[in-house]
Protein backbone atom coordinates (compact mmCIF):
# COMPACT_ATOMS: atom_id res chain seq x y z
CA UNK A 1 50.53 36.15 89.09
CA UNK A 2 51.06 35.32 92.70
CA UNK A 3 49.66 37.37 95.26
CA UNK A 4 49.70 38.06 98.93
CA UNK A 5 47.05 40.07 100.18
CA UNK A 6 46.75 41.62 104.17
CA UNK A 7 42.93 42.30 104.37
CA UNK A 8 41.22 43.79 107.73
CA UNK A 9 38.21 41.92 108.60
CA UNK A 10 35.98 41.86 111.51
CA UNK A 11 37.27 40.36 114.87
CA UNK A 12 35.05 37.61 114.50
CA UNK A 13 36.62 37.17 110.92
CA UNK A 14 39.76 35.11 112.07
CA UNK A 15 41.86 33.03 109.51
CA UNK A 16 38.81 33.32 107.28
CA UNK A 17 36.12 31.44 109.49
CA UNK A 18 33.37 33.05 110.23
CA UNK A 19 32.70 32.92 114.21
CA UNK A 20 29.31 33.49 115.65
CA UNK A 21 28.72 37.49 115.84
CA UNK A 22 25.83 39.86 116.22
CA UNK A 23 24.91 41.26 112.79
CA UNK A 24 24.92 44.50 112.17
CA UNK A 25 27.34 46.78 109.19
CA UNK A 26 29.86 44.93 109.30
CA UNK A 27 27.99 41.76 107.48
CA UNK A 28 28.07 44.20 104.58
CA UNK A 29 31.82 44.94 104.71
CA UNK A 30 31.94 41.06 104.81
CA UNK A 31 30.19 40.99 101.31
CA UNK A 32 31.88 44.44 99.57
CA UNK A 33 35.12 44.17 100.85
CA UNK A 34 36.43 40.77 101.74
CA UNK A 35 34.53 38.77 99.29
CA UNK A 36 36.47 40.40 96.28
CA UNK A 37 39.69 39.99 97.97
CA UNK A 38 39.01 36.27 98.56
CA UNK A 39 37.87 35.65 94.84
CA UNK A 40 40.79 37.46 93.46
CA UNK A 41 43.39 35.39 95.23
CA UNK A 42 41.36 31.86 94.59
CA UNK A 43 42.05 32.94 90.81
CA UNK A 44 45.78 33.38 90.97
CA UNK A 45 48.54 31.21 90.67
CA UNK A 46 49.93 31.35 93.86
CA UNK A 47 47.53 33.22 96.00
CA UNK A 48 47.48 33.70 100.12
CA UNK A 49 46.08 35.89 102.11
CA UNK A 50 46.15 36.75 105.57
CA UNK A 51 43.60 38.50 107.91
CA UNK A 52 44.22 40.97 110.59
CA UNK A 53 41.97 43.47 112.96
CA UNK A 54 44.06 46.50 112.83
CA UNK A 55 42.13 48.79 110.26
CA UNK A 56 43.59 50.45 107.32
CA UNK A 57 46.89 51.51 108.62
CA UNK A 58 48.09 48.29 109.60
CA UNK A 59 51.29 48.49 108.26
CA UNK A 60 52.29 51.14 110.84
CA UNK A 61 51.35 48.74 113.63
CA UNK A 62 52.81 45.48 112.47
CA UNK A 63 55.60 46.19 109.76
CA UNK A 64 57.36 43.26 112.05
CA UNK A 65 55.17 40.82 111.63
CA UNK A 66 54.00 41.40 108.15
CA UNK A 67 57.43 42.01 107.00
CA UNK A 68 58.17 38.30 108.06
CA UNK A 69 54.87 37.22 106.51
CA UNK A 70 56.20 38.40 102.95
CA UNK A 71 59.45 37.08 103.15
CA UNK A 72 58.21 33.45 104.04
CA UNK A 73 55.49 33.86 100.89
CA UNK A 74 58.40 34.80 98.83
CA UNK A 75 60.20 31.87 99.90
CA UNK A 76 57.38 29.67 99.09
CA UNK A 77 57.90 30.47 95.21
CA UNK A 78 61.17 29.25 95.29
CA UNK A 79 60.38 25.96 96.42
């Protein structure tokens, strides 16, 4: 099944590449939350997904942006 997936990571979590940080909790939400994310999209068909630092809600903040995301990653699977 394809799958597109907006996950909030860490600042120093960009594009999934992790940049030098101090540790500290967020190593664990590294580990709990993205880690699951990134191995169920690595085991679909068509899988992407895209990071942001805007917390939970970040639909209300960039419905623009993400709105364009979807519709290019829908347009992908009919190439």
């Amino acid at each position: 099944m394809p799958t597109l997936q907006f996950v909030d990571a860490p600042e120093w979590y960009k594009n999934g590449i992790e940049e030098p940080h101090e540790p500290g909790n967020r190593d664990e939400e590294l580990t709990t939350w993205i880690k699951p994310h990134q191995e169920y999209v690595a085991a679909s068909r068509h899988g992407k997904l895209i990071y942001r630092s805007r917390g939970h809600v970040m639909h209300h903040y960039d419905y623009v942006e993400m709105a364009g995301e979807i519709k290019a990653f829908i347009a992908e699977l009919w190439d």
